[in-house]
N, C-alpha and C. Protein backbone atom coordinates (compact mmCIF):
# COMPACT_ATOMS: atom_id res chain seq x y z
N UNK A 1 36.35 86.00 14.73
CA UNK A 1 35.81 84.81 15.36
C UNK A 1 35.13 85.19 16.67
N UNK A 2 33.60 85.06 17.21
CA UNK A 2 33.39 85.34 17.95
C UNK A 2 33.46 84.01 19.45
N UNK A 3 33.64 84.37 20.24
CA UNK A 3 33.51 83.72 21.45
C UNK A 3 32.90 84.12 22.88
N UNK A 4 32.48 83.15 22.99
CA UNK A 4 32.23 83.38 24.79
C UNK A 4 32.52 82.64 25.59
N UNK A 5 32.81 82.82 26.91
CA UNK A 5 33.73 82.60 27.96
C UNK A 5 32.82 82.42 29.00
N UNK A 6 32.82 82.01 29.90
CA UNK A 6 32.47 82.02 31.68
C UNK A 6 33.69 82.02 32.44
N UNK A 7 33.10 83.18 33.37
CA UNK A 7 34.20 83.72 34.17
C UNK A 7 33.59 83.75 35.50
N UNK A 8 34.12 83.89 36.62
CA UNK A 8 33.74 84.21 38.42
C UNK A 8 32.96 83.15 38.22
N UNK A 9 33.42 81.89 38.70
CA UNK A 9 31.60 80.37 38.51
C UNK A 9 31.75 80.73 40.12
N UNK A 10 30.81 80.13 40.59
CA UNK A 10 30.31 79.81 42.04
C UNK A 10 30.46 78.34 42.26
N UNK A 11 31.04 77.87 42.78
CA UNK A 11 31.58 76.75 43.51
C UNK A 11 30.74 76.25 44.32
N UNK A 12 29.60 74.93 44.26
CA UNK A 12 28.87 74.46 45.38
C UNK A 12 29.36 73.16 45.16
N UNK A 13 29.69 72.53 46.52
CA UNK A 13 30.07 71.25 46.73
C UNK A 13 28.80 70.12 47.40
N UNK A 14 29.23 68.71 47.03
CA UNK A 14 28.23 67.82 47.54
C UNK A 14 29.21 66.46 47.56
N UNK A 15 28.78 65.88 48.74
CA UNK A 15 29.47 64.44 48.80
C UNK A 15 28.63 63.64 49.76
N UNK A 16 28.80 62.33 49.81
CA UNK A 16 28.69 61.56 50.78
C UNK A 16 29.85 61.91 51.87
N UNK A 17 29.18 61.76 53.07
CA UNK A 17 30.10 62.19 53.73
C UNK A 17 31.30 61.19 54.40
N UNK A 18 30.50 59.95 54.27
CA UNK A 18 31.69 58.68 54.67
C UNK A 18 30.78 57.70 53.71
N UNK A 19 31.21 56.74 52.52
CA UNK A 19 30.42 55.79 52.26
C UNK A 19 29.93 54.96 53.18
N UNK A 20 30.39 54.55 54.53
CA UNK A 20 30.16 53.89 55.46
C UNK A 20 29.78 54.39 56.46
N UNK A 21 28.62 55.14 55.97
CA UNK A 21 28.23 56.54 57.45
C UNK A 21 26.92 55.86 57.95
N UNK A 22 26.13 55.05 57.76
CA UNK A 22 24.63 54.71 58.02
C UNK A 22 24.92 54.69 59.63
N UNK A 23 26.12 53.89 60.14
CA UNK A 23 26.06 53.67 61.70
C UNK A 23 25.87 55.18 62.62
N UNK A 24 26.83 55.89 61.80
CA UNK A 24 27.25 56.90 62.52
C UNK A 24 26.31 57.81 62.42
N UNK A 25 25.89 58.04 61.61
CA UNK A 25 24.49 58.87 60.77
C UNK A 25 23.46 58.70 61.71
N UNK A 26 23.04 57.00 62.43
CA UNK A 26 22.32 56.90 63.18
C UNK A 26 22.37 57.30 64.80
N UNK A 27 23.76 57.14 65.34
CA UNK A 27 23.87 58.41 66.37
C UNK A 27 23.72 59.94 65.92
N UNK A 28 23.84 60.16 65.23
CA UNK A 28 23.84 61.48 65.36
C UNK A 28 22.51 62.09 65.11
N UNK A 29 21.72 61.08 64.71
CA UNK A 29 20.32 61.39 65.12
C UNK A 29 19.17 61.52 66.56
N UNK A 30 20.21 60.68 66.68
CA UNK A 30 19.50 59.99 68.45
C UNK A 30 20.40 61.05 69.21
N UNK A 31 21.89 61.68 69.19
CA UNK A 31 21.69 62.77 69.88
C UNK A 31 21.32 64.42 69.50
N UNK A 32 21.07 64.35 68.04
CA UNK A 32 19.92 65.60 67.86
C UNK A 32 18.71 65.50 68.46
N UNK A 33 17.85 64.53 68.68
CA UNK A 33 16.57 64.33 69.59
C UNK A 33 16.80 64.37 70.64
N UNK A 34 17.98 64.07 70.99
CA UNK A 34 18.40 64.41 73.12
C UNK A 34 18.77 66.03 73.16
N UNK A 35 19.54 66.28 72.21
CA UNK A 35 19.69 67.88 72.67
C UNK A 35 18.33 68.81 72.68
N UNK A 36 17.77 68.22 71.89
CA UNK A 36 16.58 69.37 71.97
C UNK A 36 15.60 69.08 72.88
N UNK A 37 15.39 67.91 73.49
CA UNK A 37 14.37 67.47 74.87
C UNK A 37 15.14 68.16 75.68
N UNK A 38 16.73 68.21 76.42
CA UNK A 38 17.16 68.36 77.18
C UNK A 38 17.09 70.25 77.07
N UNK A 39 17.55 70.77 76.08
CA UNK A 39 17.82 72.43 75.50
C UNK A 39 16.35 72.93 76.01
N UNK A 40 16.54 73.71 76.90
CA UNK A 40 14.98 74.63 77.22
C UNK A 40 15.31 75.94 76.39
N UNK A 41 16.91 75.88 76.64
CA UNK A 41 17.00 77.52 76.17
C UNK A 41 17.01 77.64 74.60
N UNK A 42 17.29 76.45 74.24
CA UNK A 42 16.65 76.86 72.73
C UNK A 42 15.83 76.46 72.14
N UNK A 43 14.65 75.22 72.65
CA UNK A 43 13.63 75.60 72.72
C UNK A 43 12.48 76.55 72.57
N UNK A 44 12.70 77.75 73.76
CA UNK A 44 12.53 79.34 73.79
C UNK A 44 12.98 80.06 72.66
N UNK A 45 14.21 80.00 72.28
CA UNK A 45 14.69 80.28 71.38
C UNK A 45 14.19 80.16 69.98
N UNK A 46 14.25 79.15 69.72
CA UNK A 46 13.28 78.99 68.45
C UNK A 46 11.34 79.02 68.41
N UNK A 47 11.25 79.20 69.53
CA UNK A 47 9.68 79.34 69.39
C UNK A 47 9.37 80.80 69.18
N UNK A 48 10.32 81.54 69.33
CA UNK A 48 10.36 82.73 69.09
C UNK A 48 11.13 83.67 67.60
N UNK A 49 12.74 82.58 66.99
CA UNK A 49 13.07 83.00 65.75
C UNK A 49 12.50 81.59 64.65
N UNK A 50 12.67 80.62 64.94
CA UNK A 50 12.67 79.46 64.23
C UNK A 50 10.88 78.82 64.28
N UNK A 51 9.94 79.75 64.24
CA UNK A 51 8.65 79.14 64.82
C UNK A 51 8.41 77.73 64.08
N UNK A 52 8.01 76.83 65.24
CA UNK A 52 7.27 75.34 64.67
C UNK A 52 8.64 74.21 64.49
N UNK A 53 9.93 74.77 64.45
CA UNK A 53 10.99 73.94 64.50
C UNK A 53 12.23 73.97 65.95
N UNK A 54 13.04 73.22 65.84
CA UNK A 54 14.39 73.63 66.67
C UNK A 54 15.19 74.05 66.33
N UNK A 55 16.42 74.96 66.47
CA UNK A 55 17.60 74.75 66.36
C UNK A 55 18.82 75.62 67.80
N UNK A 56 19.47 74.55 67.64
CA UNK A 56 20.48 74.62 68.68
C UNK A 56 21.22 76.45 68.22
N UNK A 57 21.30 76.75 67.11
CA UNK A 57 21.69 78.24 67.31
C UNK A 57 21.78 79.05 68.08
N UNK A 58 20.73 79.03 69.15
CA UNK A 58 20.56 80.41 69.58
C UNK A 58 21.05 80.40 71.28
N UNK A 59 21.13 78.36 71.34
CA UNK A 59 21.73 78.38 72.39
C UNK A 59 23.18 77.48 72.62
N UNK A 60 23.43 76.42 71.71
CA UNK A 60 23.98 75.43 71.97
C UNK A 60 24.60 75.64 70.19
N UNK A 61 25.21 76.43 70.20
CA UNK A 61 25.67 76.95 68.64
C UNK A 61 27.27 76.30 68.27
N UNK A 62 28.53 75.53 69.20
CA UNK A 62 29.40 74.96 69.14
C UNK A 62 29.02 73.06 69.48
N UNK A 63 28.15 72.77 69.18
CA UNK A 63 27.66 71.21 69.54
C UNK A 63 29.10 70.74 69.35
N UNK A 64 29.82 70.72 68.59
CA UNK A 64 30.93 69.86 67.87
C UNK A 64 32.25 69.93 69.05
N UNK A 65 32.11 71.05 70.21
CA UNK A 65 32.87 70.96 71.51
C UNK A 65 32.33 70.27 72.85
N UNK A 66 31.04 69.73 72.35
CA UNK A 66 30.46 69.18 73.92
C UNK A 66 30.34 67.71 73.32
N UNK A 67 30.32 67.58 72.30
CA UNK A 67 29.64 65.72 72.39
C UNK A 67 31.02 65.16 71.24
N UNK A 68 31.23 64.11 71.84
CA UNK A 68 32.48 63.41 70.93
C UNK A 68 31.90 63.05 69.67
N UNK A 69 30.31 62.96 69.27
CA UNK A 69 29.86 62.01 68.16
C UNK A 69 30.19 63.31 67.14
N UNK A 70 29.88 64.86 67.38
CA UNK A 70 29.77 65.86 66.79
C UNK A 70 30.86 65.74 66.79
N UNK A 71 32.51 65.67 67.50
CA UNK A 71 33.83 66.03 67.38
C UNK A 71 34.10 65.05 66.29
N UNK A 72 33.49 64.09 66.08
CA UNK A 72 33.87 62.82 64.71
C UNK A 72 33.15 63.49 63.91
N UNK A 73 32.11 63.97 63.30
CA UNK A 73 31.88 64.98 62.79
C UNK A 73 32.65 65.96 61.98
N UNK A 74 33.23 66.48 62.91
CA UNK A 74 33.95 68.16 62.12
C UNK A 74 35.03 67.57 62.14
N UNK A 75 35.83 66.19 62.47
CA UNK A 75 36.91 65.63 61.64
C UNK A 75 36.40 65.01 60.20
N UNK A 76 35.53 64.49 60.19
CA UNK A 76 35.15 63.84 58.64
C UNK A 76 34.85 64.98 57.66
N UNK A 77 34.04 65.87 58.19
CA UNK A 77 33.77 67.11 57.31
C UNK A 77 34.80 68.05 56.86
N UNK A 78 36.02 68.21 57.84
CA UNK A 78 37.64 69.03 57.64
C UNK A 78 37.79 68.02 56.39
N UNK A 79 37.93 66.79 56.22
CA UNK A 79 38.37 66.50 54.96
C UNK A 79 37.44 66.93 53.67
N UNK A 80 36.53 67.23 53.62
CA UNK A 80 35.85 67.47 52.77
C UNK A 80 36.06 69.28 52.59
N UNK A 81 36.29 69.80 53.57
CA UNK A 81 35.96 71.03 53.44
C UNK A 81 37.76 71.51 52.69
N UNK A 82 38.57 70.69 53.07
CA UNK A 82 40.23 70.45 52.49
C UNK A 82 39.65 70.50 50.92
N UNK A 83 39.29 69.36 50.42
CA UNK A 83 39.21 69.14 49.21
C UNK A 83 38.71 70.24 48.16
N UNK A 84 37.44 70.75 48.84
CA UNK A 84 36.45 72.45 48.28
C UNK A 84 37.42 73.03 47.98
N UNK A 85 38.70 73.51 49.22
CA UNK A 85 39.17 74.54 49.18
C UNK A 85 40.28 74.29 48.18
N UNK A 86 40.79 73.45 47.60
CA UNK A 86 41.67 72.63 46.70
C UNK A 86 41.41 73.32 45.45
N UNK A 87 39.76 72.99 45.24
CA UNK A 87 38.56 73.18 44.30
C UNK A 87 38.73 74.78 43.87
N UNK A 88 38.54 75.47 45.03
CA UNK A 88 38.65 77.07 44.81
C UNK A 88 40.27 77.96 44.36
N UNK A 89 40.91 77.15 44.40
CA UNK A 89 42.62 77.21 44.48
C UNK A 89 42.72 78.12 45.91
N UNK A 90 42.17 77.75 46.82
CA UNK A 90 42.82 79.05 48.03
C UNK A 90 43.97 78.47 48.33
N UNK A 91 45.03 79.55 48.53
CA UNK A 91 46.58 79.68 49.35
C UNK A 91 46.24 79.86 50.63
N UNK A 92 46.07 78.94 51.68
CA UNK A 92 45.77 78.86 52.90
C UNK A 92 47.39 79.85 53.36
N UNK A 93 48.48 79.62 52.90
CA UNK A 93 49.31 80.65 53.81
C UNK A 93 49.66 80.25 55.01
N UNK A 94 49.61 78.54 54.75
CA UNK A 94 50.38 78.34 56.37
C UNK A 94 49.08 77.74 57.54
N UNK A 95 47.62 78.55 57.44
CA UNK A 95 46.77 78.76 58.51
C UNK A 95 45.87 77.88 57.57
N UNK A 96 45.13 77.49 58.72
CA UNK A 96 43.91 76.54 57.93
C UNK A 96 42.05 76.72 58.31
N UNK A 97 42.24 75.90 57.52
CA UNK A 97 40.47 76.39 57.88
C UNK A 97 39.78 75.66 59.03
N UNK A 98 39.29 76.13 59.65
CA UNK A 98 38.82 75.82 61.20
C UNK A 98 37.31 75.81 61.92
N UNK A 99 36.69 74.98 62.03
CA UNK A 99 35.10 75.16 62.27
C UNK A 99 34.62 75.88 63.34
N UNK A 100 34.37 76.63 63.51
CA UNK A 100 33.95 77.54 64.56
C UNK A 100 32.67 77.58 65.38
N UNK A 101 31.64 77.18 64.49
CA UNK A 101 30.42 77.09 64.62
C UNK A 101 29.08 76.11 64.30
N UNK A 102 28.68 75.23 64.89
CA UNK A 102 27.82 73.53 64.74
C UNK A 102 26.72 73.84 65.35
N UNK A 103 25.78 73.86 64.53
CA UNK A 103 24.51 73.74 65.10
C UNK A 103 23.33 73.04 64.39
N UNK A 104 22.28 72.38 65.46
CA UNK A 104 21.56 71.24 65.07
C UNK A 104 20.23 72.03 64.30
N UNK A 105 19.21 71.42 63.64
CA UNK A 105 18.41 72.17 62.64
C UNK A 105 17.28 71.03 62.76
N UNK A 106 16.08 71.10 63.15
CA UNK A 106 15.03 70.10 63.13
C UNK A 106 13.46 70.30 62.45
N UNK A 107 13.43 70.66 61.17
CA UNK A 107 12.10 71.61 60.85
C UNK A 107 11.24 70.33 60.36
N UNK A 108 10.19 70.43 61.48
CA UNK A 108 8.62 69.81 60.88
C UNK A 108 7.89 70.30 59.57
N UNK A 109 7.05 69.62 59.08
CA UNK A 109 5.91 70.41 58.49
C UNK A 109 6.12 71.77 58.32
N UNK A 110 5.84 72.47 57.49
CA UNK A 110 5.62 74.14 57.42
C UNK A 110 6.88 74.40 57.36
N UNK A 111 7.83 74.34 58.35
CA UNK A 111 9.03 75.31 58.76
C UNK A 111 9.97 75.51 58.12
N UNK A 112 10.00 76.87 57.97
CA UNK A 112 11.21 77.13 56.50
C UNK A 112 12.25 78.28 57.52
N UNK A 113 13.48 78.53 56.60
CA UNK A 113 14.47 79.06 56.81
C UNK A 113 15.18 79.81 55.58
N UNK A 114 14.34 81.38 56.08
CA UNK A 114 14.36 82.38 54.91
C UNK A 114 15.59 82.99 54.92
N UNK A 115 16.03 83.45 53.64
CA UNK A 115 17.34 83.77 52.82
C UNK A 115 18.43 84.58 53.34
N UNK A 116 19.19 83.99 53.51
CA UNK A 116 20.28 84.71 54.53
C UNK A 116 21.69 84.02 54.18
N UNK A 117 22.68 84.48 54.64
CA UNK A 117 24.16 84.20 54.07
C UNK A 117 24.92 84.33 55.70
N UNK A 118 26.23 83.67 55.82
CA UNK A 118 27.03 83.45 56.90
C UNK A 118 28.25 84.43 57.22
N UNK A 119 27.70 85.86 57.78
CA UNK A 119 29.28 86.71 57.59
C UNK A 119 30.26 86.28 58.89
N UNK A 120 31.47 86.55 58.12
CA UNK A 120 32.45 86.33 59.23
C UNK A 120 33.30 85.06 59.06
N UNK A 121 32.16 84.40 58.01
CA UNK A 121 32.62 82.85 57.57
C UNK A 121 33.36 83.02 56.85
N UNK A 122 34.38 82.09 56.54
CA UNK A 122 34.69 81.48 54.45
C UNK A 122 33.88 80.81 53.89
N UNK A 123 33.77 79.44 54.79
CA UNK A 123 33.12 78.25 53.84
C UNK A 123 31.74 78.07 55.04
N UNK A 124 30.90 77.42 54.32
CA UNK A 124 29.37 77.04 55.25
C UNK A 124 28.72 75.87 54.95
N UNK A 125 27.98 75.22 55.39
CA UNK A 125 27.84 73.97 54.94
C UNK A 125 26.82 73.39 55.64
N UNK A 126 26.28 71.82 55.41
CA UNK A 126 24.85 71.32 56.34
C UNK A 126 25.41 69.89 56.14
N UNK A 127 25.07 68.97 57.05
CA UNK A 127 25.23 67.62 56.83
C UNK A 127 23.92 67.43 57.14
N UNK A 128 22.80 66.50 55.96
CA UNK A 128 21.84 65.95 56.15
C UNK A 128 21.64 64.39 57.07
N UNK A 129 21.18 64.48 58.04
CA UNK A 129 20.89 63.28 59.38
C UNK A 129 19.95 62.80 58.49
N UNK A 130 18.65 63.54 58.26
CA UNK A 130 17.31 62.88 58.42
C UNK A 130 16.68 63.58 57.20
N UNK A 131 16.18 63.05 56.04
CA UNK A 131 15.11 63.59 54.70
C UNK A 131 14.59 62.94 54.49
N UNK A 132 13.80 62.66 54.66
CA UNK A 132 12.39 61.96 54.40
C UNK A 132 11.80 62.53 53.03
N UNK A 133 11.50 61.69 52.39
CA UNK A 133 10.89 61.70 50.62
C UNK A 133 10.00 62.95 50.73
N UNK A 134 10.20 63.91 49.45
CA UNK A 134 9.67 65.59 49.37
C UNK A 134 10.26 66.01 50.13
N UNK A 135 10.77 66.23 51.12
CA UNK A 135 11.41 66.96 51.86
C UNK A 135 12.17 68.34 51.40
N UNK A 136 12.02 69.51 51.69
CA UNK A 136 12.83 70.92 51.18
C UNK A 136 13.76 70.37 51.12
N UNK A 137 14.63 71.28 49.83
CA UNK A 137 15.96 70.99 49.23
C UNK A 137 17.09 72.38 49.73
N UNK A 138 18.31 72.60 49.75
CA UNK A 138 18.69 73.93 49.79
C UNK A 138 18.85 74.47 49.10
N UNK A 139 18.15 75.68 48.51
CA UNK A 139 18.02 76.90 47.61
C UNK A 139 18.76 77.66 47.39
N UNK A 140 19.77 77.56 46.69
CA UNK A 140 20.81 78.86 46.23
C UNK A 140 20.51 79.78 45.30
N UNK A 141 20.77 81.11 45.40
CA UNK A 141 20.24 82.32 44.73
C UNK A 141 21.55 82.87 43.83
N UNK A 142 21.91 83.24 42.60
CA UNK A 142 22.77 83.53 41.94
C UNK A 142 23.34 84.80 42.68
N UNK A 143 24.50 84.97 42.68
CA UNK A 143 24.85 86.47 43.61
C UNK A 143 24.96 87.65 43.06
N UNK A 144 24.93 87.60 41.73
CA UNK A 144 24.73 88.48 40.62
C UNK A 144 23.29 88.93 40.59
N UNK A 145 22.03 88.40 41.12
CA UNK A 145 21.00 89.01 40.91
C UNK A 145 20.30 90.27 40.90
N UNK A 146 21.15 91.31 42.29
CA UNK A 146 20.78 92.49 42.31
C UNK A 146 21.20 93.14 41.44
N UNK A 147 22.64 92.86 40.78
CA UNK A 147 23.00 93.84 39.97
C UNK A 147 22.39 93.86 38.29
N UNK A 148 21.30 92.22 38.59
CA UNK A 148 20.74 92.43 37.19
C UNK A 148 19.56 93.49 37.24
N UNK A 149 20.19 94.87 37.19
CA UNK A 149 19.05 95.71 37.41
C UNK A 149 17.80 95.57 35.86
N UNK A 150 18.00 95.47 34.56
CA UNK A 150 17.08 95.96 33.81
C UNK A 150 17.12 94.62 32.74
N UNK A 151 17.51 93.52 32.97
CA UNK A 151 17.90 92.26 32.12
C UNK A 151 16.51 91.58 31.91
N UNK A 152 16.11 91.25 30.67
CA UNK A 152 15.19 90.54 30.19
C UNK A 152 14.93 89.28 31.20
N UNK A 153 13.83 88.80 31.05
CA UNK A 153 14.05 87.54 31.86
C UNK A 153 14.28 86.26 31.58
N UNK A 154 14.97 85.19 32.22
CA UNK A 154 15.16 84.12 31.40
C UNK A 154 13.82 83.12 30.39
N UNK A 155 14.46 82.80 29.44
CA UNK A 155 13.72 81.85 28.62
C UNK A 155 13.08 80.61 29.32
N UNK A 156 12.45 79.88 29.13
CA UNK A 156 12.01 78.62 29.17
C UNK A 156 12.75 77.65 29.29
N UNK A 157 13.81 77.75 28.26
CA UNK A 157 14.44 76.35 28.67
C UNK A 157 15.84 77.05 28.94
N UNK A 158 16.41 77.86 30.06
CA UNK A 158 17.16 78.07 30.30
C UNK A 158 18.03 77.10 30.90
N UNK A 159 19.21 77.38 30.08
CA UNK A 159 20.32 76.37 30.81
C UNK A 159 20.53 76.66 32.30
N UNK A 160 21.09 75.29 33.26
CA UNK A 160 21.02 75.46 34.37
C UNK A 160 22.35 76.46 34.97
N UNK A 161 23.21 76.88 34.32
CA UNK A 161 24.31 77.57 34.53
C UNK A 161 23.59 79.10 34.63
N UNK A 162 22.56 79.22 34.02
CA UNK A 162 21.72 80.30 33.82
C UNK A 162 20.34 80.85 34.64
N UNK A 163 20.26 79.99 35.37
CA UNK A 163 19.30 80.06 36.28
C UNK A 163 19.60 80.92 37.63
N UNK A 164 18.51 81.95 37.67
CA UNK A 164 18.60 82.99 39.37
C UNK A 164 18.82 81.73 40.50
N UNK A 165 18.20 80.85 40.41
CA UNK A 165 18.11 79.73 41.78
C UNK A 165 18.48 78.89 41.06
N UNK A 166 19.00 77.80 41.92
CA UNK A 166 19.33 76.38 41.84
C UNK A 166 19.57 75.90 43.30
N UNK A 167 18.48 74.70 43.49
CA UNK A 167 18.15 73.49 44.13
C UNK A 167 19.15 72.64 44.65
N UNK A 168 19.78 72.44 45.60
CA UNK A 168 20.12 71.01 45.83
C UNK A 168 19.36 70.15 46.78
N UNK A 169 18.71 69.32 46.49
CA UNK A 169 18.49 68.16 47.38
C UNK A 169 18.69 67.93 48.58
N UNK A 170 18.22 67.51 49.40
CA UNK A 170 18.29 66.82 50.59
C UNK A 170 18.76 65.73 50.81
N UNK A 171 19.71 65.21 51.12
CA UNK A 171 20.03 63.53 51.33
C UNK A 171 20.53 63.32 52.51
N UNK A 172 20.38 62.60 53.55
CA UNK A 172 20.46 61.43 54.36
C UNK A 172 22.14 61.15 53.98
N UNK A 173 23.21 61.69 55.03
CA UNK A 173 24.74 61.20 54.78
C UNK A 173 25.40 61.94 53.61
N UNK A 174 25.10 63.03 53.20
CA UNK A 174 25.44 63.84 52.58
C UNK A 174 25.71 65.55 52.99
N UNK A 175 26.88 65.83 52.51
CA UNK A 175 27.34 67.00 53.41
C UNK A 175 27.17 67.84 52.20
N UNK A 176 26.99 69.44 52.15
CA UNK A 176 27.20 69.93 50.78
C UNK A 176 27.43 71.46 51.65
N UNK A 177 28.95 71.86 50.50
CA UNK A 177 29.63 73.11 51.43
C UNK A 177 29.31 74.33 50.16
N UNK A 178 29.12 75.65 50.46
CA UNK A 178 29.28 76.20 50.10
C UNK A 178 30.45 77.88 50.00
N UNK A 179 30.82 78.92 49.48
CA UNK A 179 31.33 80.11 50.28
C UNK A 179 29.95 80.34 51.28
N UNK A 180 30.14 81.08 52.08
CA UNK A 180 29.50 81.76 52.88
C UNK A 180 28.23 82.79 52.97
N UNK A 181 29.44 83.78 51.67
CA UNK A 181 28.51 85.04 51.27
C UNK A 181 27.55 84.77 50.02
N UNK A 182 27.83 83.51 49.64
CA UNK A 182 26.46 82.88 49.33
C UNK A 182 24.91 82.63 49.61
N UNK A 183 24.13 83.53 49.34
CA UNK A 183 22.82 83.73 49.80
C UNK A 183 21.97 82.35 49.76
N UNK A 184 21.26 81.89 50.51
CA UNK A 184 20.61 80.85 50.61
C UNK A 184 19.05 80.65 51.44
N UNK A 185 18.38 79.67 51.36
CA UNK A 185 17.31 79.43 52.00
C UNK A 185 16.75 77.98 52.25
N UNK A 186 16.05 77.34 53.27
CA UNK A 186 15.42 76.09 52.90
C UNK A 186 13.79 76.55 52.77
N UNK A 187 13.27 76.51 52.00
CA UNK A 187 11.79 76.49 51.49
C UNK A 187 10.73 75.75 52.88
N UNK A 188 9.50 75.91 52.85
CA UNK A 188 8.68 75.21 53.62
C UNK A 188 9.02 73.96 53.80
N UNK A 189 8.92 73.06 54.49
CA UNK A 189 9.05 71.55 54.46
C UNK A 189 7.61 71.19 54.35
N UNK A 190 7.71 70.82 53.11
CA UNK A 190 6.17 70.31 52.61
C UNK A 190 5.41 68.71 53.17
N UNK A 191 6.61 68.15 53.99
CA UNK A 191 6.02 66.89 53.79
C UNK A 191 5.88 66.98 55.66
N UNK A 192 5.56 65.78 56.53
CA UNK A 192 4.69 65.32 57.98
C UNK A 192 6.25 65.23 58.39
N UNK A 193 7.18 64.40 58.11
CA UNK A 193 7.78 63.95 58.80
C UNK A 193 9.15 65.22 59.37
N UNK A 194 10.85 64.66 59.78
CA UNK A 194 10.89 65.79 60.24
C UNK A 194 11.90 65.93 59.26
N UNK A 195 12.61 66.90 59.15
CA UNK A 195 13.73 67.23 58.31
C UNK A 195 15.28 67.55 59.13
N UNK A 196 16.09 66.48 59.10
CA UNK A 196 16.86 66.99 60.35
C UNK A 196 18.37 67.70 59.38
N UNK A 197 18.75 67.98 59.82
CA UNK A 197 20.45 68.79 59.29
C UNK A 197 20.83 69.30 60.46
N UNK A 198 22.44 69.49 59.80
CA UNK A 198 23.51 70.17 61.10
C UNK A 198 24.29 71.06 60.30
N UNK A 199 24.42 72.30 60.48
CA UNK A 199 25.20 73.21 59.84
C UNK A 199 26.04 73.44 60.75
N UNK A 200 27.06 74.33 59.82
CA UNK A 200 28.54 74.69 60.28
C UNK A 200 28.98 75.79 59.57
N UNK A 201 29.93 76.33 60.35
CA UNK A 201 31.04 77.42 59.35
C UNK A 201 32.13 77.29 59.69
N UNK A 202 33.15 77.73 59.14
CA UNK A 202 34.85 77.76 58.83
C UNK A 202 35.28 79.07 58.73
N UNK A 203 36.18 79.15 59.71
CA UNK A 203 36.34 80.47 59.53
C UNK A 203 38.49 79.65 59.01
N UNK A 204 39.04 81.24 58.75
CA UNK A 204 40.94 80.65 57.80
C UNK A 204 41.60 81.24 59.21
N UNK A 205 42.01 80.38 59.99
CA UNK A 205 42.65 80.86 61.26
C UNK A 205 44.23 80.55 61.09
């Protein structure tokens, strides 16, 4: 009898992040537009790694310790990031998972954010503020790809379990976590308006 199996899946998560988030969703927009008028230093910062966009990374990389709206934040998201880890069966061992790192993300027109992964992390993640219709989606890359050194290439109508990339969406009040050493990217932002998100990582403290 022959069979086949799937084994090692990759785990990507997506939720609303509060069904009742529109209020809160809307501060946290109005102070992503104050940090970055007020931020010179990352400003500089991104005109130099992030060209044509903002992000608080390079200067203001813990937001979630200076402003209480961000500290409501990485309490709503700890429950979500609880549940993933449920998802993955991890034996936390007592110690839990702990956000270490919040930073704001503002790409206009053009501005993309090429393929890179979170070391040092466990879990990583973005809460979408602001997507405006077309808007880049986040791009996940299968992690198996390098080692497909000499493999035919996929068919046409390849199933989506089977696909090098897979897409998730952009949404407005939606958080979506991934592991870390998960390779990723956001594509150009094809459309005028802006594209806002807030990423994070977790480190098992």
């Amino acid at each position: 009898m022959k069979r086949i199996q799937a084994w090692f899946p990759t785990y990507i998560y997506t939720s609303r992040l509060r069904p009742d988030g529109a209020a809160f969703n809307r501060e946290l927009l109005r102070e992503c537009h104050q940090f970055r008028d007020f931020d010179d230093a990352g400003r500089k910062w991104s005109a130099k790694n992030y060209p044509g966009g903002y992000t608080s990374y390079g200067s203001i990389d813990r937001v979630h310790t200076v402003s209480s709206t961000f500290m409501e934040l990485e309490k709503r998201v700890d429950r979500h990031v609880r549940a993933y880890s449920k998802a993955l069966d991890w034996d936390l061992g007592g110690r839990r998972l702990r956000m270490t790192d919040c930073w704001i993300n503002i790409m206009p027109h053009g501005v993309t954010h090429s393929l890179h992964l979170h070391p040092n992390s466990v879990v990583s993640g973005t809460y979408y503020v602001a997507t405006p219709k077309g808007c880049a989606g986040l791009k996940f890359e299968d992690p198996r790809l390098a080692a497909l050194m000499a493999a035919p290439p996929r068919s046409e109508g390849v199933r989506p379990e089977n696909r090098p990339f897979v897409t998730y969406p952009a949404v407005a009040g939606n958080v979506t976590l991934f592991e870390s050493w998960l390779r990723h990217e956001v594509p150009a932002n094809p459309v005028k308006s802006e594209r806002i998100s807030i990423s994070f990582n977790y480190e098992w403290a």
